[in-house]
C-alpha atoms as a PDB file:
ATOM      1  CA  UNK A   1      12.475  95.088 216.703  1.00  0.00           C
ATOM      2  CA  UNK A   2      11.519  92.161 218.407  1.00  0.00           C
ATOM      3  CA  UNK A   3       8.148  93.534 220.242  1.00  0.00           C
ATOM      4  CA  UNK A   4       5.240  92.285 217.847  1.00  0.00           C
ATOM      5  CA  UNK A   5       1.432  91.694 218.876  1.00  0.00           C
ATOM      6  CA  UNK A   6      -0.774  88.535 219.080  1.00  0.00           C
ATOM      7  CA  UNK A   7      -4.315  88.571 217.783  1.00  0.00           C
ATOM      8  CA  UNK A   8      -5.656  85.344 219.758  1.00  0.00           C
ATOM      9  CA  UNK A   9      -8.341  83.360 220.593  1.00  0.00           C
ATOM     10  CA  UNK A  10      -8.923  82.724 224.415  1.00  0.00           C
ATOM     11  CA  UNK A  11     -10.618  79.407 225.393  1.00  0.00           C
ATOM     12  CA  UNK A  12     -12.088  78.343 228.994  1.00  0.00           C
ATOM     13  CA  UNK A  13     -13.387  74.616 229.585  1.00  0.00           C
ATOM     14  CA  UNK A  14     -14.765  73.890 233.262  1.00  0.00           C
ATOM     15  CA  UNK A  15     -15.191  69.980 233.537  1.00  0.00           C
ATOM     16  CA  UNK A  16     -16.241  70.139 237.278  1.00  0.00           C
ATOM     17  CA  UNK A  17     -18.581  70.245 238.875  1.00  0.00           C
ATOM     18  CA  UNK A  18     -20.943  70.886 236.473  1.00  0.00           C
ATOM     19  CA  UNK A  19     -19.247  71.144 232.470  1.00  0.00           C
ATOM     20  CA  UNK A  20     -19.161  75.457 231.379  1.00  0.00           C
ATOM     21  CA  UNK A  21     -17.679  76.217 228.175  1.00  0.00           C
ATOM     22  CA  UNK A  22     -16.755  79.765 226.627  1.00  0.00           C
ATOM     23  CA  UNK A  23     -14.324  81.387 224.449  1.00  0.00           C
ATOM     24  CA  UNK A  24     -13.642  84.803 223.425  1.00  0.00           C
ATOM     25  CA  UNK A  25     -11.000  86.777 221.303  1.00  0.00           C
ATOM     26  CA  UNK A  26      -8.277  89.065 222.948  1.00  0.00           C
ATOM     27  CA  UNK A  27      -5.301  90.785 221.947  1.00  0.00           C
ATOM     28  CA  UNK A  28      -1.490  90.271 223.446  1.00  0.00           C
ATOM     29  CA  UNK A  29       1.653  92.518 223.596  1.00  0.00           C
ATOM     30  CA  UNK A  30       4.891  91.001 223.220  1.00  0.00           C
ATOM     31  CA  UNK A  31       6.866  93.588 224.485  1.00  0.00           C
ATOM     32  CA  UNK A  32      10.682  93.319 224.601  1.00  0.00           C
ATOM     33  CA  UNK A  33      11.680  95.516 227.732  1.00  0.00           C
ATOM     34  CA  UNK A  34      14.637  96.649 226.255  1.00  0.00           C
ATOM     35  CA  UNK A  35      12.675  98.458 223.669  1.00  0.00           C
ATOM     36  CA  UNK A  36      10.408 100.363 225.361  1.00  0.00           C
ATOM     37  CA  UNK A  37      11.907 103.211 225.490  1.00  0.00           C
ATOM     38  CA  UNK A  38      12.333 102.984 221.327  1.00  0.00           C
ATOM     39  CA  UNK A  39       8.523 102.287 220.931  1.00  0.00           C
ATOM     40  CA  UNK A  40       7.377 105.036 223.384  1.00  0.00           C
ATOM     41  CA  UNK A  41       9.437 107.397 220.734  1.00  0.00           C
ATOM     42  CA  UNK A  42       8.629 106.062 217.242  1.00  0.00           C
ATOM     43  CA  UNK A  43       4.712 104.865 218.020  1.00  0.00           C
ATOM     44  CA  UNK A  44       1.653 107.486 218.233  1.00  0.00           C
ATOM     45  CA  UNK A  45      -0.951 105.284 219.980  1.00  0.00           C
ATOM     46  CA  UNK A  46       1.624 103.399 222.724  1.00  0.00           C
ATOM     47  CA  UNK A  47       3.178 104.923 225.660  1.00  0.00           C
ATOM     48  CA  UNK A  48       5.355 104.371 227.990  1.00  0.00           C
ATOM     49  CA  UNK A  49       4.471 105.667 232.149  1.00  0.00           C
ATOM     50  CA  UNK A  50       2.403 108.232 229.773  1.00  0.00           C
ATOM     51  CA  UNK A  51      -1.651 107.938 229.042  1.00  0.00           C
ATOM     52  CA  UNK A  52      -2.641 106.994 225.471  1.00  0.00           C
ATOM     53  CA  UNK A  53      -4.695 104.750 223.516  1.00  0.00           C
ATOM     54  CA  UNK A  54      -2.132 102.235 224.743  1.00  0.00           C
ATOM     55  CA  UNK A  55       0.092 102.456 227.750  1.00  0.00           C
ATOM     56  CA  UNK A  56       2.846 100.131 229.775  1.00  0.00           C
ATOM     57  CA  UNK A  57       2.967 101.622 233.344  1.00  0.00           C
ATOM     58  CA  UNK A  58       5.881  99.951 235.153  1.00  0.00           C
ATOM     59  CA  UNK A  59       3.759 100.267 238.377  1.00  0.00           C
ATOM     60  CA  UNK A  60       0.941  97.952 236.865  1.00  0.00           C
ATOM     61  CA  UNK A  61       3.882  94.963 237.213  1.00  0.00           C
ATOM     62  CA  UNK A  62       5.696  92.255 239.679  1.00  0.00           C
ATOM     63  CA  UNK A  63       4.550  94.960 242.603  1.00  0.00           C
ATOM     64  CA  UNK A  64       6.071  95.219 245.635  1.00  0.00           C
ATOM     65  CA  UNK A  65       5.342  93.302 248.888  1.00  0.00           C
ATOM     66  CA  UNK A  66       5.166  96.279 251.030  1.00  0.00           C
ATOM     67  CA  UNK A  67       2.583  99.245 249.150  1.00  0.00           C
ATOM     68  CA  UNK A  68       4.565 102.136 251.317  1.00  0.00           C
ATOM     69  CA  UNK A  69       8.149 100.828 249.465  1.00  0.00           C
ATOM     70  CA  UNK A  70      10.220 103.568 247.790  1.00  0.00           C
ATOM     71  CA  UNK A  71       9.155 104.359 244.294  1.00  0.00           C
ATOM     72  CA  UNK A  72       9.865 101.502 241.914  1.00  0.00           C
ATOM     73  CA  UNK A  73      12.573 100.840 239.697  1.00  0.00           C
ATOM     74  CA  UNK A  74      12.267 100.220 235.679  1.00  0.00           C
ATOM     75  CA  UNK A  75      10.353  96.899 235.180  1.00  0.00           C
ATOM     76  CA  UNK A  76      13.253  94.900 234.011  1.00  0.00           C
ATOM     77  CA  UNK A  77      15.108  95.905 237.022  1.00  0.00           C
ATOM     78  CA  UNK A  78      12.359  94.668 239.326  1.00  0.00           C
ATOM     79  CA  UNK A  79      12.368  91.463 236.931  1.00  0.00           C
ATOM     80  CA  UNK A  80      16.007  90.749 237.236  1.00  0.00           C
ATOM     81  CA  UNK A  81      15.475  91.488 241.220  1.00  0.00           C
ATOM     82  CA  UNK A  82      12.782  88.416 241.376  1.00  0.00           C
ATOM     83  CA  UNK A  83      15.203  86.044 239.229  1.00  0.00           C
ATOM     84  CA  UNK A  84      18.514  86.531 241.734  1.00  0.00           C
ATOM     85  CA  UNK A  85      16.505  86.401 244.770  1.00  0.00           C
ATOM     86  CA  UNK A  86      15.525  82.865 242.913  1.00  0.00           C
ATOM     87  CA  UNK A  87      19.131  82.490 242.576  1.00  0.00           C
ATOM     88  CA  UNK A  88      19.652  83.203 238.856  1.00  0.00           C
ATOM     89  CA  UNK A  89      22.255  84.981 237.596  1.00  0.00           C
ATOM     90  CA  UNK A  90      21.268  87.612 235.641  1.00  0.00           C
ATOM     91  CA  UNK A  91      23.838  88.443 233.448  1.00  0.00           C
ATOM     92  CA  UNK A  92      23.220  89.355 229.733  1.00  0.00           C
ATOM     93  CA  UNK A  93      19.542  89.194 230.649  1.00  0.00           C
ATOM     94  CA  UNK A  94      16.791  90.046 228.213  1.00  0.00           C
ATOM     95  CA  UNK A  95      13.200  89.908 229.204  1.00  0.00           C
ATOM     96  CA  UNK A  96       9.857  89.616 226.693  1.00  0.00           C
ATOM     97  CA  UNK A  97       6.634  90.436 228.058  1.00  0.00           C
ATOM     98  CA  UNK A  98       3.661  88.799 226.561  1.00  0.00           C
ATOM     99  CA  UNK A  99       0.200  91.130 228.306  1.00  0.00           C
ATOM    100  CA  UNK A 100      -2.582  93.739 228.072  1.00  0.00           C
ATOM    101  CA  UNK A 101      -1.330  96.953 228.767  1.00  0.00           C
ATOM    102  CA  UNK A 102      -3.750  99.850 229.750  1.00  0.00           C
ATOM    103  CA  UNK A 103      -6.140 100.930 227.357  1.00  0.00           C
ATOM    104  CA  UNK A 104      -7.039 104.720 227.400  1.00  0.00           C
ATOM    105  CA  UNK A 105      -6.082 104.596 230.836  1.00  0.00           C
ATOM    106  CA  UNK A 106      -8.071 101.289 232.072  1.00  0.00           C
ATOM    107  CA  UNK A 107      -6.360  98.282 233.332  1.00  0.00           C
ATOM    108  CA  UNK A 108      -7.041  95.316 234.308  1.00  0.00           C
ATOM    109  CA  UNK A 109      -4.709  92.033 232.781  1.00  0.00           C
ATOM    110  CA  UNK A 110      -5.991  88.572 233.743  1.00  0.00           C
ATOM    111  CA  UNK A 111      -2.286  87.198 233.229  1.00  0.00           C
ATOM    112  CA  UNK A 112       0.873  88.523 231.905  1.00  0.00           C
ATOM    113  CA  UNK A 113       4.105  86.267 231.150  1.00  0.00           C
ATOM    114  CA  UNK A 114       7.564  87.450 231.391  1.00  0.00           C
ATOM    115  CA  UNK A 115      10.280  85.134 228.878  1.00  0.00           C
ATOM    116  CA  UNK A 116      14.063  85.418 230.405  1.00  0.00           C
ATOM    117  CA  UNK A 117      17.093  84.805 228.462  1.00  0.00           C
ATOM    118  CA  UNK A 118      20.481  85.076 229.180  1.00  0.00           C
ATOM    119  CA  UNK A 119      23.706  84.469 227.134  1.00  0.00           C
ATOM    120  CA  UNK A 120      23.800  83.840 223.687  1.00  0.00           C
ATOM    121  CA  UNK A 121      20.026  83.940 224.308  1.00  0.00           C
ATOM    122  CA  UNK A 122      19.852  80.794 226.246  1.00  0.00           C
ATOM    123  CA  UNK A 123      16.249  80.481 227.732  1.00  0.00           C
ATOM    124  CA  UNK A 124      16.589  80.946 231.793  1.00  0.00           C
ATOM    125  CA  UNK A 125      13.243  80.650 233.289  1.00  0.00           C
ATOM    126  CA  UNK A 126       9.692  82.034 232.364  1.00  0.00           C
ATOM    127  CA  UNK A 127       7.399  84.424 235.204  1.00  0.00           C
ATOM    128  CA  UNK A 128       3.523  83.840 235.079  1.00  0.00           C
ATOM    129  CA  UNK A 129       2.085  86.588 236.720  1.00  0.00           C
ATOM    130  CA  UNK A 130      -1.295  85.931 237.527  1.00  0.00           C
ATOM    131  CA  UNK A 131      -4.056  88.908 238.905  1.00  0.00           C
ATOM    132  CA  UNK A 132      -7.428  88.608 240.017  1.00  0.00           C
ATOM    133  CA  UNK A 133     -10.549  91.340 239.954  1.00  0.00           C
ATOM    134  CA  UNK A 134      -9.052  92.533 243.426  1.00  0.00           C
ATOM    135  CA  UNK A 135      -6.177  93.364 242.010  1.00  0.00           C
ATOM    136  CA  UNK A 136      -4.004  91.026 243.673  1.00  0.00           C
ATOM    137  CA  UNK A 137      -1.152  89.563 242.362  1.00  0.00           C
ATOM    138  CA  UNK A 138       0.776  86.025 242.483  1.00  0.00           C
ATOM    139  CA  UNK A 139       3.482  85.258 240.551  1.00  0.00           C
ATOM    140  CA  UNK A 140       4.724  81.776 239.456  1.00  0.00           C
ATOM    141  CA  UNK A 141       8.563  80.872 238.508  1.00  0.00           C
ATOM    142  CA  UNK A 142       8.535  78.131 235.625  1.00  0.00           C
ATOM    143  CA  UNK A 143      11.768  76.505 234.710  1.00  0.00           C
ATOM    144  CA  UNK A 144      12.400  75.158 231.346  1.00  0.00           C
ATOM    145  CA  UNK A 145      11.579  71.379 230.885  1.00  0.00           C
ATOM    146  CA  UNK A 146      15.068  71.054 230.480  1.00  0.00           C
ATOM    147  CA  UNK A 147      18.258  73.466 230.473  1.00  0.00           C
ATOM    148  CA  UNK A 148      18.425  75.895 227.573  1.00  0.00           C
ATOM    149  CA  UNK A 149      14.661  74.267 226.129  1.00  0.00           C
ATOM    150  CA  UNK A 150      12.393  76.385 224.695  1.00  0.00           C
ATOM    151  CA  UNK A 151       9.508  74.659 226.381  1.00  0.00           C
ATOM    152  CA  UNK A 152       8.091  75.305 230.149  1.00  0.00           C
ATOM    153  CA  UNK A 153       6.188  73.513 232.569  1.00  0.00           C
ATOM    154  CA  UNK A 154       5.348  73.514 235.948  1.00  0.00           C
ATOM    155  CA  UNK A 155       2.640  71.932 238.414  1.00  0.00           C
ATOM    156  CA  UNK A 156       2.304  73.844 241.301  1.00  0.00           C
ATOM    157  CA  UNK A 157       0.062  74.623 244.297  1.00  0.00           C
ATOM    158  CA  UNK A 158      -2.502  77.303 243.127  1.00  0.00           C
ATOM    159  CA  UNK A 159      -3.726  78.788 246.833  1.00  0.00           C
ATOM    160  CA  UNK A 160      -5.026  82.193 245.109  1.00  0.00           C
ATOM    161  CA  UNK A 161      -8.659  83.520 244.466  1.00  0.00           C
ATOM    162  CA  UNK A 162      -8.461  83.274 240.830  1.00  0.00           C
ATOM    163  CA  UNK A 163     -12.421  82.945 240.623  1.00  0.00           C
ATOM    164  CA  UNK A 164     -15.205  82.243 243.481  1.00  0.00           C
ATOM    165  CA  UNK A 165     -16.341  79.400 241.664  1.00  0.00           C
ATOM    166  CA  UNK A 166     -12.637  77.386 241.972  1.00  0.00           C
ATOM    167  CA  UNK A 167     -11.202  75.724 244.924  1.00  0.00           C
ATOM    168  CA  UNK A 168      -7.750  77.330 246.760  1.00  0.00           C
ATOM    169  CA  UNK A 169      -6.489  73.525 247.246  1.00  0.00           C
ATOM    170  CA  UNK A 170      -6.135  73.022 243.488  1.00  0.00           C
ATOM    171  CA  UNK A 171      -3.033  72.791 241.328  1.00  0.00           C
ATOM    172  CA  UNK A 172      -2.150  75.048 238.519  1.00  0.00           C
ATOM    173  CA  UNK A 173      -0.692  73.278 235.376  1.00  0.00           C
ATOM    174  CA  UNK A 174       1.453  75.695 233.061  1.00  0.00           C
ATOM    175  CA  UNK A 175       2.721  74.611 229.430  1.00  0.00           C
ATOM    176  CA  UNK A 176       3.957  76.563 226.723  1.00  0.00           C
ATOM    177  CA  UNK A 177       6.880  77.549 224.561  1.00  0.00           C
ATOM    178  CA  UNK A 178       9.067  80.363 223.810  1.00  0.00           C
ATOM    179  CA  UNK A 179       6.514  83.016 222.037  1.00  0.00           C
ATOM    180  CA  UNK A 180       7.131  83.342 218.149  1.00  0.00           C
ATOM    181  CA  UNK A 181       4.890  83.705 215.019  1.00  0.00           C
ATOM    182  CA  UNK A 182       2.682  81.454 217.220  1.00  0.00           C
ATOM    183  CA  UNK A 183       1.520  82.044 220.611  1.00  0.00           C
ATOM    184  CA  UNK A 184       0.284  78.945 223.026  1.00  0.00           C
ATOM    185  CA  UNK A 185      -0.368  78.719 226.228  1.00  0.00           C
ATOM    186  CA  UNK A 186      -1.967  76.227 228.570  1.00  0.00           C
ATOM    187  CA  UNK A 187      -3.490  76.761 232.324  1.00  0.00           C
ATOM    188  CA  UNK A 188      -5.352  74.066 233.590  1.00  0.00           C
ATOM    189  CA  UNK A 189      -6.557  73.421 236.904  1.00  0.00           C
ATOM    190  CA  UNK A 190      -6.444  70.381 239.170  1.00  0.00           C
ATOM    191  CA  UNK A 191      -7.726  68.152 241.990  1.00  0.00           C
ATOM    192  CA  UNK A 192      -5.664  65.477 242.290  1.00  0.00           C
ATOM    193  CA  UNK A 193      -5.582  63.798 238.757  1.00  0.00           C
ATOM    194  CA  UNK A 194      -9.166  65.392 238.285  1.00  0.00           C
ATOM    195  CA  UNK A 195      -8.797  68.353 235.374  1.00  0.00           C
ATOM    196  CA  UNK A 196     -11.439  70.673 236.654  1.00  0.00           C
ATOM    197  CA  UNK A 197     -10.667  73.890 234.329  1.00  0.00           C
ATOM    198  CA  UNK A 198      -8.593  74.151 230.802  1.00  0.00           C
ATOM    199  CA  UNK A 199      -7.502  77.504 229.842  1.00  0.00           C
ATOM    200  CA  UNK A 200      -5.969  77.328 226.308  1.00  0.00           C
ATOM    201  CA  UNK A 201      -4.794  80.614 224.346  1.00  0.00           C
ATOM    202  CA  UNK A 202      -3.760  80.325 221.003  1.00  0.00           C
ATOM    203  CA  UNK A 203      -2.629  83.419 218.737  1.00  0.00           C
ATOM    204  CA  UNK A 204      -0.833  84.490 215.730  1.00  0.00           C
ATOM    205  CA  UNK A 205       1.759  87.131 215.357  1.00  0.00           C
ATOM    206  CA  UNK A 206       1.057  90.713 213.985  1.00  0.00           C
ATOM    207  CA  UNK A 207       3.638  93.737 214.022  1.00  0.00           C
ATOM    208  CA  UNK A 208       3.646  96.210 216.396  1.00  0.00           C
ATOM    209  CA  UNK A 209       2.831  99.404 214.656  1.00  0.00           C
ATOM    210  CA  UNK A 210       0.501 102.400 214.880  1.00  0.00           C
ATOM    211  CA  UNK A 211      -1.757 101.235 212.098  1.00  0.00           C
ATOM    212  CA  UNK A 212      -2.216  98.011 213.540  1.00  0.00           C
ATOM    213  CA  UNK A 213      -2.796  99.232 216.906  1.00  0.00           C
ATOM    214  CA  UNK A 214      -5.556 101.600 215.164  1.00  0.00           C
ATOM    215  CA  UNK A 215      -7.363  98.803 213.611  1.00  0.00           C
ATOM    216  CA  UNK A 216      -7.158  96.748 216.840  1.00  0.00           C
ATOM    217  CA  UNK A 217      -8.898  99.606 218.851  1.00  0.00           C
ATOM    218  CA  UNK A 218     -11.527  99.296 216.089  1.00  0.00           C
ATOM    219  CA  UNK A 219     -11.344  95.479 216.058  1.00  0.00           C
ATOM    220  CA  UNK A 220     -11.485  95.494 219.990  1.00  0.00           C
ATOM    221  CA  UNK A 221     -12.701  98.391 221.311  1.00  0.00           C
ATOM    222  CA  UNK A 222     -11.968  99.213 225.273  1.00  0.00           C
ATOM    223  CA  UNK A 223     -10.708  95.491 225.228  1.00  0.00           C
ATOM    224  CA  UNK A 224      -9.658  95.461 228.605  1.00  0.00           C
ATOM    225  CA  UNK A 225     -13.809  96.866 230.100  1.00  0.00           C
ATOM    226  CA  UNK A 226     -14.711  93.840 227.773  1.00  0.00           C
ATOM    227  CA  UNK A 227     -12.612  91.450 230.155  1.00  0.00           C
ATOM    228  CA  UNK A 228     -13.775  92.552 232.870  1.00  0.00           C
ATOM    229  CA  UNK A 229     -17.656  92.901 231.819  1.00  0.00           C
ATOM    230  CA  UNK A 230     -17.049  89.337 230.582  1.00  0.00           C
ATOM    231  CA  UNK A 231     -15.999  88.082 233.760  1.00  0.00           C
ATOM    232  CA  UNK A 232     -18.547  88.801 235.564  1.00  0.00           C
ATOM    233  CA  UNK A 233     -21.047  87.540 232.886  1.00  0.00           C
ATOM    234  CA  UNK A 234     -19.787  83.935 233.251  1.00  0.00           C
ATOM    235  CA  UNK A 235     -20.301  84.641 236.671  1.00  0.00           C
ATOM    236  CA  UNK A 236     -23.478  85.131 236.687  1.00  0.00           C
ATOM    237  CA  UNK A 237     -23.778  81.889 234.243  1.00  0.00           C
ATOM    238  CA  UNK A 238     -21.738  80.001 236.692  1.00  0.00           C
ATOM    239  CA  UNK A 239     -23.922  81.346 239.356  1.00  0.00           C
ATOM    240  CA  UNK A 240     -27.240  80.404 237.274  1.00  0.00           C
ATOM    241  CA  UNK A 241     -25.820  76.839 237.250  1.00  0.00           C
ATOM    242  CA  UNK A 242     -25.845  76.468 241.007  1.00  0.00           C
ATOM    243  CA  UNK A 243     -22.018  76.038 240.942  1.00  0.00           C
ATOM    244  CA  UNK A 244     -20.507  76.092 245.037  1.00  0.00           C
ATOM    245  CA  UNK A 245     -19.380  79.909 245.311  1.00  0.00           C
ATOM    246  CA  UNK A 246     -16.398  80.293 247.841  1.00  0.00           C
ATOM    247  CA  UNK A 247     -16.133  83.440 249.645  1.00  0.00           C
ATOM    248  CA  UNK A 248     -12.858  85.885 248.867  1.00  0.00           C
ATOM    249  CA  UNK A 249     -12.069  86.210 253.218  1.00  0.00           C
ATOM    250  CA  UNK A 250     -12.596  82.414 253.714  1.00  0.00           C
ATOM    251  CA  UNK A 251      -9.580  80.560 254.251  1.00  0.00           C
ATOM    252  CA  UNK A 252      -6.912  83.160 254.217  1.00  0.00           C
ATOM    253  CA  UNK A 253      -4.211  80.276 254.826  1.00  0.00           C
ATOM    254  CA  UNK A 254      -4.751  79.044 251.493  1.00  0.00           C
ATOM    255  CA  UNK A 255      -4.132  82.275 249.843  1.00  0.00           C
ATOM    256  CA  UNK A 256      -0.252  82.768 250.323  1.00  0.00           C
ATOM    257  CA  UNK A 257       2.831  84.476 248.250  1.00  0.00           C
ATOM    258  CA  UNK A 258       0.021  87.431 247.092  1.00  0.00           C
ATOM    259  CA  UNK A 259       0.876  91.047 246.487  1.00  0.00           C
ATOM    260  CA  UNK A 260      -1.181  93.887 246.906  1.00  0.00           C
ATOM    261  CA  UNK A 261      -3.334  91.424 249.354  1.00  0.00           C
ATOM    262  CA  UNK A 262      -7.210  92.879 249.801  1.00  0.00           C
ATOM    263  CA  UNK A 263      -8.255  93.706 252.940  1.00  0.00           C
ATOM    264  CA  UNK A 264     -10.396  90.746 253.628  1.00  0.00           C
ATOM    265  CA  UNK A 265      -6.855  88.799 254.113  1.00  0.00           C
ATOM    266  CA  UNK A 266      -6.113  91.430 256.717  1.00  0.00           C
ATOM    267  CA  UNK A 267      -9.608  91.095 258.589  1.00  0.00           C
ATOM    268  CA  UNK A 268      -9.853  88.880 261.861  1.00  0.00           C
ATOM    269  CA  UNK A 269     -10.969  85.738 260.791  1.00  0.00           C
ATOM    270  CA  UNK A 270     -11.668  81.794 261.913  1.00  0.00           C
ATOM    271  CA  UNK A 271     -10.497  79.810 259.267  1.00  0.00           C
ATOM    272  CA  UNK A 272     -11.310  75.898 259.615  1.00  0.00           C
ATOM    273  CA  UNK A 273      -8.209  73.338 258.692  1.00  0.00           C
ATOM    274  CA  UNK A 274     -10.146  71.862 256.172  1.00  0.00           C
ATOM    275  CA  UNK A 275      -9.998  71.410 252.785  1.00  0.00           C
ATOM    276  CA  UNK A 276     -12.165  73.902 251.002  1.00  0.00           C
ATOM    277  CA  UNK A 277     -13.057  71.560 248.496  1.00  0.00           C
ATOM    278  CA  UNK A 278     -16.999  71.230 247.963  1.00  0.00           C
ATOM    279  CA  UNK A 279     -18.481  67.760 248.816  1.00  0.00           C
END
């Protein structure tokens, strides 16, 4: 099979406005989506749409703009969906997904990364799909550096609440390759030519079996709490500092292509044509 895991180590640099460093150690699915079906039949601890120690619920993923839409097709399908409204062809297409799934029933997934081949497994594009602790979702479409390269990269306008203590008006920076016995991935933030945040994962291949996925819920027990719990303890840090703090409802023009959009974004609101940038 081609589905493995990544034991890695998660790193977080903020330069600006005031320097906050952390790091942490997290665990990462690579899960082909072909497969699934195959490792919801031969593994104990992983699931498929089912609750277990570990579980992939199609739902969790790329949701739909409208929350009343028909029930949802089969993951890849909504994958291959995104790519030819983006104008790919989808033809021969095989899809990796590199994420957290559920853990005993709990999810929450900072970031999840979808790796889209096509003939004679020719790389096509990559899908960063980034959610916040509202549960929103933004997805980015990265294009290899150059055709059929192995490498991706993209500079794009970030206008999402990622965290309360980050400007909407800065620019995401995503570089990484093709996942294999080595996993690394890059997310920094910018203001202009200022790096304000580097996000660095790094991680090493491990097969995708029950024992491993045994010694990982020992290794990492209710992994996916800890993110969450470890969120909001920089927080408080970053709060401690005296860091600005940006309010989720402020500027709701600034927080465009979401889905599953919070309420706040729905609420009557005066948003000033300003930057949101801090002086």
């Amino acid at each position: 099979m081609n589905s493995s895991l990544y034991q890695c180590r998660v790193l977080h640099h903020r330069l600006h406005p005031k320097e906050h460093r952390f790091g942490n150690r997290m665990l990462f699915f690579r899960l082909d989506l072909d497969e699934l079906g195959v490792l919801d039949q031969q593994l104990r601890l992983f699931s498929r749409n089912h609750r277990n120690l570990y579980s992939l619920r199609d739902a969790d993923y790329s949701p739909p703009e409208e929350t009343d839409a028909l029930p949802e097709p089969p993951l890849k399908e909504k994958i291959a969906r995104r790519l030819r409204d983006a104008g790919y062809s989808t033809d021969g297409l095989r899809v990796e997904l590199i994420t957290l799934p559920r853990i005993g029933g709990y999810w929450f997934n900072p970031v999840s990364f979808y790796f889209c081949r096509g003939p004679e497994n020719r790389p096509i594009c990559a899908l960063a799909e980034v959610t916040n602790t509202f549960r929103e979702v933004k997805t980015f479409l990265i294009p290899p550096e150059s055709p059929g390269s192995e490498r991706f990269t993209l500079r794009v306008p970030k206008q999402f609440y990622v965290s309360p203590f980050s400007e909407l008006d800065l620019d995401f920076e995503f570089a990484f390759r093709s996942p294999g016995r080595e996993l690394v991935i890059r997310i920094d933030e910018y203001a202009g030519s200022r790096l304000m945040l580097h996000s660095l994962v790094v991680g090493r291949e491990q097969p995708l079996s029950d024992r491993s996925l045994l010694w990982f819920a020992i290794r990492f027990p209710f992994l996916s709490l800890q993110v969450m719990a470890a969120i909001h303890w920089q927080a408080l840090k970053l709060y401690l500092k005296k860091i600005p703090h940006h309010k989720k409802a402020a500027n709701p023009h600034l927080q465009t292509g979401l889905r599953r959009p919070h309420a706040s974004l729905r609420q009557p609101t005066n948003p000033s044509p300003a930057s949101t940038r801090s002086p």
